[in-house]
N, C-alpha and C. Protein backbone atom coordinates (compact mmCIF):
# COMPACT_ATOMS: atom_id res chain seq x y z
N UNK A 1 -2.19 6.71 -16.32
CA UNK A 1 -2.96 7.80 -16.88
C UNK A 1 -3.07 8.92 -15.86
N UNK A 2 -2.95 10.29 -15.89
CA UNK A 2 -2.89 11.48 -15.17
C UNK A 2 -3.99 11.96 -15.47
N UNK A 3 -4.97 12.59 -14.14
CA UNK A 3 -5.72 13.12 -14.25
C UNK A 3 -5.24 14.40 -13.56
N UNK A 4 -6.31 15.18 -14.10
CA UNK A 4 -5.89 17.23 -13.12
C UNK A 4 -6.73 16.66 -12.38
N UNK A 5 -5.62 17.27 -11.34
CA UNK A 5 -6.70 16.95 -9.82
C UNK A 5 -8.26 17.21 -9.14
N UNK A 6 -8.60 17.88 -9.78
CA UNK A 6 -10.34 18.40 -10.02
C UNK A 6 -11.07 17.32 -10.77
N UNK A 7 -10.40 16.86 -11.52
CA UNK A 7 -11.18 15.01 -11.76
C UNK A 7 -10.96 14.46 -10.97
N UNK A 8 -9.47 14.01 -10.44
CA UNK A 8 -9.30 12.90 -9.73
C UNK A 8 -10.20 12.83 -8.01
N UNK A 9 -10.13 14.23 -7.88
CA UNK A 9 -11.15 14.75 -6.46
C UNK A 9 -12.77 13.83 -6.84
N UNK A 10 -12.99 14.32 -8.38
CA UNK A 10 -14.63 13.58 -8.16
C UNK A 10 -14.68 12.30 -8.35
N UNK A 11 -13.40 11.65 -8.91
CA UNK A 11 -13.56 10.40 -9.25
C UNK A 11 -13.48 9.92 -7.58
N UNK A 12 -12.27 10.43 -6.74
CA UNK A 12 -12.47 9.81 -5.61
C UNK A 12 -14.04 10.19 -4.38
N UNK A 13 -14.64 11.28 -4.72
CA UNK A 13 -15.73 11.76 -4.48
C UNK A 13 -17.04 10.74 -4.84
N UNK A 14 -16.92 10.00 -6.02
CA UNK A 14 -18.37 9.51 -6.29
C UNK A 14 -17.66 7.61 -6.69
N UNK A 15 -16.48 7.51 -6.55
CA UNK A 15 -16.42 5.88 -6.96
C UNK A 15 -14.84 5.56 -5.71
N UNK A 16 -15.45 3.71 -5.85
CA UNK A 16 -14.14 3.46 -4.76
C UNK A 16 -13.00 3.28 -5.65
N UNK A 17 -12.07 3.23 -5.06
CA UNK A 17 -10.55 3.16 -6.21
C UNK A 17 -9.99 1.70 -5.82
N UNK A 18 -9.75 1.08 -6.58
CA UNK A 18 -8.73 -0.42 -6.52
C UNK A 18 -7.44 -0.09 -6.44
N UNK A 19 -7.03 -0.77 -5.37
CA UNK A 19 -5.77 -0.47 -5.40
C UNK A 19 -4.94 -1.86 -4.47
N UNK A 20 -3.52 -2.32 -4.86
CA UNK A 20 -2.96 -3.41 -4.57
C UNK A 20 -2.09 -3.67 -3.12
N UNK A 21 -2.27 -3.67 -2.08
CA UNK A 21 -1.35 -3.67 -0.73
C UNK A 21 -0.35 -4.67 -1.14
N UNK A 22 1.07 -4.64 -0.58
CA UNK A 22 1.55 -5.48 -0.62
C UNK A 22 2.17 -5.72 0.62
N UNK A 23 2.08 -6.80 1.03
CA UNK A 23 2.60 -7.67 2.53
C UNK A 23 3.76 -8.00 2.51
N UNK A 24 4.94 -7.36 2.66
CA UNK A 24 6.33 -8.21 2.19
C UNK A 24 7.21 -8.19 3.87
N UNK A 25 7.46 -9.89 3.51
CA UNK A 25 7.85 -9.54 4.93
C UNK A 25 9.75 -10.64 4.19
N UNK A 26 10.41 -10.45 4.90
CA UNK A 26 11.96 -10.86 4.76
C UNK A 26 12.22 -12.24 5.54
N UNK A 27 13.63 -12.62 5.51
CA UNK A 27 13.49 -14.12 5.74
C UNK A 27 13.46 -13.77 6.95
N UNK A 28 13.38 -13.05 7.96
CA UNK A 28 13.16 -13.14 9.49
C UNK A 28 11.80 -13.08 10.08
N UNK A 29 11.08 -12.60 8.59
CA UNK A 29 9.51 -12.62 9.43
C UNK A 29 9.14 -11.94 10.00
N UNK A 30 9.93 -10.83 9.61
CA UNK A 30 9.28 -9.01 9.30
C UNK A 30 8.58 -8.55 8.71
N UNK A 31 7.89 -7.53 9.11
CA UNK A 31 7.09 -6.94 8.17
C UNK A 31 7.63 -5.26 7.29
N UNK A 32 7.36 -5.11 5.95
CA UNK A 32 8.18 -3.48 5.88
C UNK A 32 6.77 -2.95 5.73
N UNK A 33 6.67 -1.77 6.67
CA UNK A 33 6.43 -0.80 6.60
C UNK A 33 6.53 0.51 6.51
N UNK A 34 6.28 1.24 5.73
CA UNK A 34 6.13 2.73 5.22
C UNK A 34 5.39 3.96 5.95
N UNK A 35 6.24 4.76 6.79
CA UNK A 35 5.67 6.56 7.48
C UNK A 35 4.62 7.01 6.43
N UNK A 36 3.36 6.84 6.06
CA UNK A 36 2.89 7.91 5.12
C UNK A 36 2.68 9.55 5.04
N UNK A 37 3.05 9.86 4.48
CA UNK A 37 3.06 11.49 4.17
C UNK A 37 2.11 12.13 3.78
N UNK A 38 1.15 11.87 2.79
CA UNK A 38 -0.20 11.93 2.52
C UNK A 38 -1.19 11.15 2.82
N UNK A 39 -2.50 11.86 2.82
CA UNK A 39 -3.65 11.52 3.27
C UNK A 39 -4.47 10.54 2.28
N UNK A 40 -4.98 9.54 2.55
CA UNK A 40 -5.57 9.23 3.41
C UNK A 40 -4.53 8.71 4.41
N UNK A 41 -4.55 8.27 5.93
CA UNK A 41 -3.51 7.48 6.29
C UNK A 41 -2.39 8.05 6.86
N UNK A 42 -2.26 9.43 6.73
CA UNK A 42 -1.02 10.59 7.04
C UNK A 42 -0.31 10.08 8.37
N UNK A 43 0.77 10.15 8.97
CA UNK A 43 1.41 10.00 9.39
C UNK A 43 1.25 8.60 10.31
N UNK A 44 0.85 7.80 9.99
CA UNK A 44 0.86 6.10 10.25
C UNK A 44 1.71 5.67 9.36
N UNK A 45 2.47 4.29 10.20
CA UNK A 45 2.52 3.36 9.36
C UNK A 45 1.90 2.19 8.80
N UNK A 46 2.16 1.73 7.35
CA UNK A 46 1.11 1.51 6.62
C UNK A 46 1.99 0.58 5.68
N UNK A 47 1.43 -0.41 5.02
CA UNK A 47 2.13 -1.23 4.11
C UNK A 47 1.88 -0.88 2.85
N UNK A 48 3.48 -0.83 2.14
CA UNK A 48 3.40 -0.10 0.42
C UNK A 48 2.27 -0.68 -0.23
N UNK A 49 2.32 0.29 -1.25
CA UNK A 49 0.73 -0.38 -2.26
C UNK A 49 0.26 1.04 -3.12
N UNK A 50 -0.81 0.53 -3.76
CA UNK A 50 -0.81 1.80 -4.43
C UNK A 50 -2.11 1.25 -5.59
N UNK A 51 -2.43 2.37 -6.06
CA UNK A 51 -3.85 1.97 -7.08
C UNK A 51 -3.83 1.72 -8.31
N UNK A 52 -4.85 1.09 -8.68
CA UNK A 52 -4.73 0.38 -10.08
C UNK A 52 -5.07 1.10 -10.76
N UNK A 53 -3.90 1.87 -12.18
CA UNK A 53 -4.66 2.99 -12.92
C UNK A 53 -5.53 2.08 -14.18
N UNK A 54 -6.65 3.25 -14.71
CA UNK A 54 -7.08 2.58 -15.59
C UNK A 54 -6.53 2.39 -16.96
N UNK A 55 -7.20 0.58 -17.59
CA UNK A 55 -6.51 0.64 -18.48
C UNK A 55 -5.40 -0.38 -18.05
N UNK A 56 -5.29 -0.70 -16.77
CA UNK A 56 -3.65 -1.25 -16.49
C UNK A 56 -4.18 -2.77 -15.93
N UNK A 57 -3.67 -3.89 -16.31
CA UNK A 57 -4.07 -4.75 -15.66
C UNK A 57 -3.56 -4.86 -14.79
N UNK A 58 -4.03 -5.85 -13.77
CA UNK A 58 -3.76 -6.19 -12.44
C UNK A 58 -2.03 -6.96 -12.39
N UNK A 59 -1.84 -7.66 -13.21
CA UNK A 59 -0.33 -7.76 -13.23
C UNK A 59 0.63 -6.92 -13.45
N UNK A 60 0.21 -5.91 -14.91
CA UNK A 60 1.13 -4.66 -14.72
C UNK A 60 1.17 -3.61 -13.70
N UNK A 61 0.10 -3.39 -12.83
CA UNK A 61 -0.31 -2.59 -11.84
C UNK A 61 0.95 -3.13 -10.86
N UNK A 62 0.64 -4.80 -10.21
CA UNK A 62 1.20 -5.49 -9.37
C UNK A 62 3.01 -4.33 -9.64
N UNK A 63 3.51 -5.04 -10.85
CA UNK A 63 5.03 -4.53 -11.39
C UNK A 63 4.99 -3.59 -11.15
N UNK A 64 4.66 -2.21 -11.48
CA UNK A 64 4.82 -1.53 -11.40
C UNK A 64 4.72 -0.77 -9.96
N UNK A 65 3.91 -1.35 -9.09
CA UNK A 65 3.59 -0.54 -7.77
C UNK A 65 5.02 -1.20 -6.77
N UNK A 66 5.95 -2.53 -6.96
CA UNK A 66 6.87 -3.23 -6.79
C UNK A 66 8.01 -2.50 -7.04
N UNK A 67 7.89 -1.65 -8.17
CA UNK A 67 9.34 -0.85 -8.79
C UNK A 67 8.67 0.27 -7.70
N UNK A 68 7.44 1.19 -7.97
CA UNK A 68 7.67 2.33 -7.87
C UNK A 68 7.38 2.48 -5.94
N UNK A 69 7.06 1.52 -4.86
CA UNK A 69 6.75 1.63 -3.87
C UNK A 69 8.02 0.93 -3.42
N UNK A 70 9.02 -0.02 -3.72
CA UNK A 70 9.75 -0.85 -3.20
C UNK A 70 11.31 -0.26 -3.72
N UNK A 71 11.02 0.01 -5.38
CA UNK A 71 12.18 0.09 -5.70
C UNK A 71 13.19 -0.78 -6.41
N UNK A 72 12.19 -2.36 -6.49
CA UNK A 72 12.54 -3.45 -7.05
C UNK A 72 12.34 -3.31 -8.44
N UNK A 73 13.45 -4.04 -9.32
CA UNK A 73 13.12 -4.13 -10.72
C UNK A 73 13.32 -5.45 -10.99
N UNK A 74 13.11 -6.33 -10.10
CA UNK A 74 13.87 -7.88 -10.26
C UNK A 74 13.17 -8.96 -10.80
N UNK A 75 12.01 -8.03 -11.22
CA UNK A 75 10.71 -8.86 -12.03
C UNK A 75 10.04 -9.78 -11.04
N UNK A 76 10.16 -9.37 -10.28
CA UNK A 76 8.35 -10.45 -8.80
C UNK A 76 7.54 -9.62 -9.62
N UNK A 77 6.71 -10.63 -10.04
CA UNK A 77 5.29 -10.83 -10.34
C UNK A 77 4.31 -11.38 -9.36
N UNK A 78 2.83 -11.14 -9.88
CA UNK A 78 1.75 -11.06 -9.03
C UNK A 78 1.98 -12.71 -9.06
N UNK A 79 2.73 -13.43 -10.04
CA UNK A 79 2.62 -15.01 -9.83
C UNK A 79 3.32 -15.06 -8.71
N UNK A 80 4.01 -14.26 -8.17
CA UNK A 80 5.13 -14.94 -7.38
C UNK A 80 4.74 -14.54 -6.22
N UNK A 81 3.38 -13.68 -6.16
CA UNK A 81 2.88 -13.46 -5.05
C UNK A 81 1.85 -14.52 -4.04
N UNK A 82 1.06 -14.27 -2.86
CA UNK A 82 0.37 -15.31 -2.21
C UNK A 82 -0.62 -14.00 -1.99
N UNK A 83 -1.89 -14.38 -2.57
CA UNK A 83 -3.15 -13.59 -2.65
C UNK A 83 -3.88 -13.91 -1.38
N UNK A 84 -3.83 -12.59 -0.68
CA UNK A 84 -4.45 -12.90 0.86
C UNK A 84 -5.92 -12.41 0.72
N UNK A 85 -6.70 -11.95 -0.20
CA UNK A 85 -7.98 -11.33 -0.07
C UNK A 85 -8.27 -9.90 -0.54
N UNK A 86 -9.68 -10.04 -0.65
CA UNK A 86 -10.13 -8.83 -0.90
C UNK A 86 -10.71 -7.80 0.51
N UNK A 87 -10.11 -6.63 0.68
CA UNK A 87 -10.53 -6.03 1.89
C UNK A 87 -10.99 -4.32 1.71
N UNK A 88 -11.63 -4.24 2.34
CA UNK A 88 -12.39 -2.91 1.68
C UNK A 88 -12.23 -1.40 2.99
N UNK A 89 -10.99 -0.84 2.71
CA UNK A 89 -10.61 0.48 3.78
C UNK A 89 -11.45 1.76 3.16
N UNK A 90 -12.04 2.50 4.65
CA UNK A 90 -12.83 3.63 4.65
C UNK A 90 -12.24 4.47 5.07
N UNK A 91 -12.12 5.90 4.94
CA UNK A 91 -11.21 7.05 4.93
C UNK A 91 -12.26 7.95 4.93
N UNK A 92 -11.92 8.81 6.14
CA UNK A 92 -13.07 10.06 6.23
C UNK A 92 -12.04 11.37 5.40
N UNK A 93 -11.10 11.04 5.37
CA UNK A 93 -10.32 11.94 4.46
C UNK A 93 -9.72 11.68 2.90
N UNK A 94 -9.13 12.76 2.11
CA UNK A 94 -8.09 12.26 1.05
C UNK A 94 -6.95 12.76 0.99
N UNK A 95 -6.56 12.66 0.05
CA UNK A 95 -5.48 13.89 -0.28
C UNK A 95 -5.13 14.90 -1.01
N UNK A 96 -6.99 14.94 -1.06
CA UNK A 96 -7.10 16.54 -1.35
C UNK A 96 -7.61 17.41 -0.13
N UNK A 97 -7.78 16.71 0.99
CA UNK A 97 -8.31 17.05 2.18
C UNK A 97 -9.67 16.17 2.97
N UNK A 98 -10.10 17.27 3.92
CA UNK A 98 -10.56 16.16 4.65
C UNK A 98 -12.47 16.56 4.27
N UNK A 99 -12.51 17.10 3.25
CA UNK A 99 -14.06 17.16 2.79
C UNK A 99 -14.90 16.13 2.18
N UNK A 100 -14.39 15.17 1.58
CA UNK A 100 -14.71 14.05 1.04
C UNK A 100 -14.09 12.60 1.76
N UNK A 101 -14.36 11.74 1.79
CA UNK A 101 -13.96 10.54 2.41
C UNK A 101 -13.14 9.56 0.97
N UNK A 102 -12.43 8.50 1.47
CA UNK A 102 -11.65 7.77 0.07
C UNK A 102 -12.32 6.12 0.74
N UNK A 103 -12.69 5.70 -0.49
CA UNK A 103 -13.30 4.31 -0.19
C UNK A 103 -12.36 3.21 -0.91
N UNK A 104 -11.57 2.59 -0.33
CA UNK A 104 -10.98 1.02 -1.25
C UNK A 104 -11.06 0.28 -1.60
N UNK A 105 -11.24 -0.39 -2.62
CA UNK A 105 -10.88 -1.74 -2.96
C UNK A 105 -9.72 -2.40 -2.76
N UNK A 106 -9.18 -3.28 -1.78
CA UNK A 106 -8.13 -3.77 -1.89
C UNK A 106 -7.69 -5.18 -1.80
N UNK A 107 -6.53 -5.69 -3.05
CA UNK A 107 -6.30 -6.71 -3.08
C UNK A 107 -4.89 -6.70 -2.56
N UNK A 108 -5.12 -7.85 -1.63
CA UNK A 108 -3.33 -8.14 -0.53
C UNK A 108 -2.77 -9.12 -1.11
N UNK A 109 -1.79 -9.08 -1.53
CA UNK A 109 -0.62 -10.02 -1.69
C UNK A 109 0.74 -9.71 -1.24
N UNK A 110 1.12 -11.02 -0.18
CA UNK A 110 2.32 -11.01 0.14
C UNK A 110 3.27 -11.31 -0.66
N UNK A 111 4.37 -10.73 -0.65
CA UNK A 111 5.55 -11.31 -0.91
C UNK A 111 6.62 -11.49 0.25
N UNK A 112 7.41 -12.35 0.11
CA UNK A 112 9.50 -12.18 0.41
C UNK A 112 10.36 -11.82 0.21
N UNK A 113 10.92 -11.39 0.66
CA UNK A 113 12.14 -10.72 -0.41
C UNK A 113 12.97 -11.26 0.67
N UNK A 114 14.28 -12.38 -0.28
CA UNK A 114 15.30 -13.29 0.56
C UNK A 114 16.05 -12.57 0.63
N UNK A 115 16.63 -11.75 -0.26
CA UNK A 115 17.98 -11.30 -0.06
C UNK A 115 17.29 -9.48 0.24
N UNK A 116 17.47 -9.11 1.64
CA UNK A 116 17.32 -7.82 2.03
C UNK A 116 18.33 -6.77 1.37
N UNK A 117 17.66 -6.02 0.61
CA UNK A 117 18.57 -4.73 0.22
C UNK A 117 17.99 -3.97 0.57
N UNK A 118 19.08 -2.65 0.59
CA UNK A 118 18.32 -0.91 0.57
C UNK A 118 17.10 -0.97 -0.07
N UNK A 119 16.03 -0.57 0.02
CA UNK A 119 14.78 -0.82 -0.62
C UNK A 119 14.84 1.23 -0.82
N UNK A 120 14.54 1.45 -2.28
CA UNK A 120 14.58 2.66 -2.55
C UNK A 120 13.01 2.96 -3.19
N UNK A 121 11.71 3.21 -1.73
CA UNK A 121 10.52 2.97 -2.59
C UNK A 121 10.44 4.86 -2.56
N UNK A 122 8.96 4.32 -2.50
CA UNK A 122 8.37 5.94 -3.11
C UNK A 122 8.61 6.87 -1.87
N UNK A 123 8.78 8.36 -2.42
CA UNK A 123 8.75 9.36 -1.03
C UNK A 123 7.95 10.05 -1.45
N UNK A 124 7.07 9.80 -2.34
CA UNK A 124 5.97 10.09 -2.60
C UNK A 124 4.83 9.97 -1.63
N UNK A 125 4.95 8.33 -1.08
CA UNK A 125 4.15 8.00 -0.11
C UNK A 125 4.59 7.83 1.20
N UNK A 126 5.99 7.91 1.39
CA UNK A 126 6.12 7.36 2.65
C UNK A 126 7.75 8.38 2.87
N UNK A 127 7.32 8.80 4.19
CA UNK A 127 8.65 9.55 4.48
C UNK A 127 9.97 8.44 4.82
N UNK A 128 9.85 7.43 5.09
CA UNK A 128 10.82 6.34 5.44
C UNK A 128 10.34 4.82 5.36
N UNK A 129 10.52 3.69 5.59
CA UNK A 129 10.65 2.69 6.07
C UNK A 129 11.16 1.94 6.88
N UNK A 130 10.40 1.01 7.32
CA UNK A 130 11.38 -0.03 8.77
C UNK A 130 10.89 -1.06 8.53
N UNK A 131 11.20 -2.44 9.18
CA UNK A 131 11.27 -3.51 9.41
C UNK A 131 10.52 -3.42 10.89
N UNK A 132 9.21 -5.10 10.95
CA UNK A 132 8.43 -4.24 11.89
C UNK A 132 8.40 -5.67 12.59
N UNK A 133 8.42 -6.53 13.70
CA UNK A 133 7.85 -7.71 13.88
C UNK A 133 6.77 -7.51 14.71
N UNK A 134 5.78 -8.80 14.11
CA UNK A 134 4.29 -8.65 13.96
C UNK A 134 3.98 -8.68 15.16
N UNK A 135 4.77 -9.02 16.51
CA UNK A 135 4.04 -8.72 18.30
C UNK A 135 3.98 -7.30 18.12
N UNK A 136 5.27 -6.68 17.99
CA UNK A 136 5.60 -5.35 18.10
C UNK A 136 4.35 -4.11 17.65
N UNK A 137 4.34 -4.53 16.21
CA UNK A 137 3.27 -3.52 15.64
C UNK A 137 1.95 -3.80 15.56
N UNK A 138 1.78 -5.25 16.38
CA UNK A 138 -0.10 -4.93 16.17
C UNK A 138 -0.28 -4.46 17.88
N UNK A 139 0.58 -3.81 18.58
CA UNK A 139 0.59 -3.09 20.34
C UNK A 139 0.50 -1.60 19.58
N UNK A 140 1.51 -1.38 18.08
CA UNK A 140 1.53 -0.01 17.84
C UNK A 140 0.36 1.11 17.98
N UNK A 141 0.07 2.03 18.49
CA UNK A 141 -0.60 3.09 17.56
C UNK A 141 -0.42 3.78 16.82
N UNK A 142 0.84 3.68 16.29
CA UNK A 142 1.17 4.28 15.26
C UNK A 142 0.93 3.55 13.56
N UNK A 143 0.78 2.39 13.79
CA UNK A 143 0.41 1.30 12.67
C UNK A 143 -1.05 1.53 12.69
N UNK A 144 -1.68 2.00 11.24
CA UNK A 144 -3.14 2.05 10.79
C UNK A 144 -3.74 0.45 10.99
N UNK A 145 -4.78 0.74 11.45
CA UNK A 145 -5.36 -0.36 11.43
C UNK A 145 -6.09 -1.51 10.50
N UNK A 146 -5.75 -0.38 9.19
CA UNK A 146 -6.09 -1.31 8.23
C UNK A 146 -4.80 -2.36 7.72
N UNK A 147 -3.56 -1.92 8.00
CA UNK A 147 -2.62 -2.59 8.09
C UNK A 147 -2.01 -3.93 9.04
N UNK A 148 -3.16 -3.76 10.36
CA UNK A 148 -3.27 -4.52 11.52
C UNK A 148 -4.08 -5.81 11.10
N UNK A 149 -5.00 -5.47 10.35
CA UNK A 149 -6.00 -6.35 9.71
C UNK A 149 -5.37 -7.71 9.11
N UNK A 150 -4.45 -7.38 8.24
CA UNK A 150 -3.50 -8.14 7.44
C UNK A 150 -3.11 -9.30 8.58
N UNK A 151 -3.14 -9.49 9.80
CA UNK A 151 -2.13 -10.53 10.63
C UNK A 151 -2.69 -10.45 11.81
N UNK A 152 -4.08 -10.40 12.14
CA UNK A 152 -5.06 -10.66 13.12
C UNK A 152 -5.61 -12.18 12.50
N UNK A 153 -5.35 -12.93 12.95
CA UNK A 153 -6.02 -14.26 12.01
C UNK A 153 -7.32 -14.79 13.13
């Protein structure tokens, strides 16, 4: 569902937004991460994901944020996922700027992906992607820390 951005500003202004992270790491036990381009989060890397519109259940949300952040159409479902928790990210900014703060709801589920392909996700959200191993990027400062969270056990 599309809102004009003068709603979507107050909706993110007065309520938190749900939205799905996904943890996908490959058979080497990588992690992919995404450059973000917009705010909240701007130029960190950050693990794909994206919000639950309304109206959409949490499985079609799952599919769809899989096609449109990854690029996959290979049908992984939220069954085929491993539900790591509910975690709640604070943002003194959005991406309508930095006057209002963005509050999350977020549900993590990892996936695998065995057979590594070109992954063609969004450039909507992310200027690129890489392959990250988990010593490497929890030393990063360039990795958000809400993304660090995920593999601090």
């Amino acid at each position: 569902m599309w809102l004009p951005d003068e709603t979507f500003k107050s909706v993110i202004q007065h309520t938190p937004l749900i939205s799905i992270d996904l943890i996908v790491r490959n058979e080497d036990g990588e992690v992919l991460l995404g450059k973000r381009v917009n705010a909240p989060a701007k130029g960190y890397w950050f693990v794909p994901g994206g919000r639950v519109r309304k109206n959409e259940t949490l499985d079609d949300a799952f599919v769809r944020l899989v096609k449109e952040e990854l690029g996959i159409e290979s049908g992984i479902t939220r069954a085929d996922a491993k539900f790591l928790g509910v975690y709640e990210h604070f943002y003194d900014d959005c991406v309508f700027g930095d006057d209002i703060g963005t509050h999350y709801i977020v549900l993590g589920y990892e996936i695998q992906l065995v057979e590594i392909t070109v992954l063609k996700g969004s450039i909507k959200q992310h200027s690129c992607y890489k392959w990250w191993c988990i010593p490497d990027f929890l030393k990063s400062k360039d990795i958000h820390d809400f993304t660090k969270k995920y593999f601090k056990f």
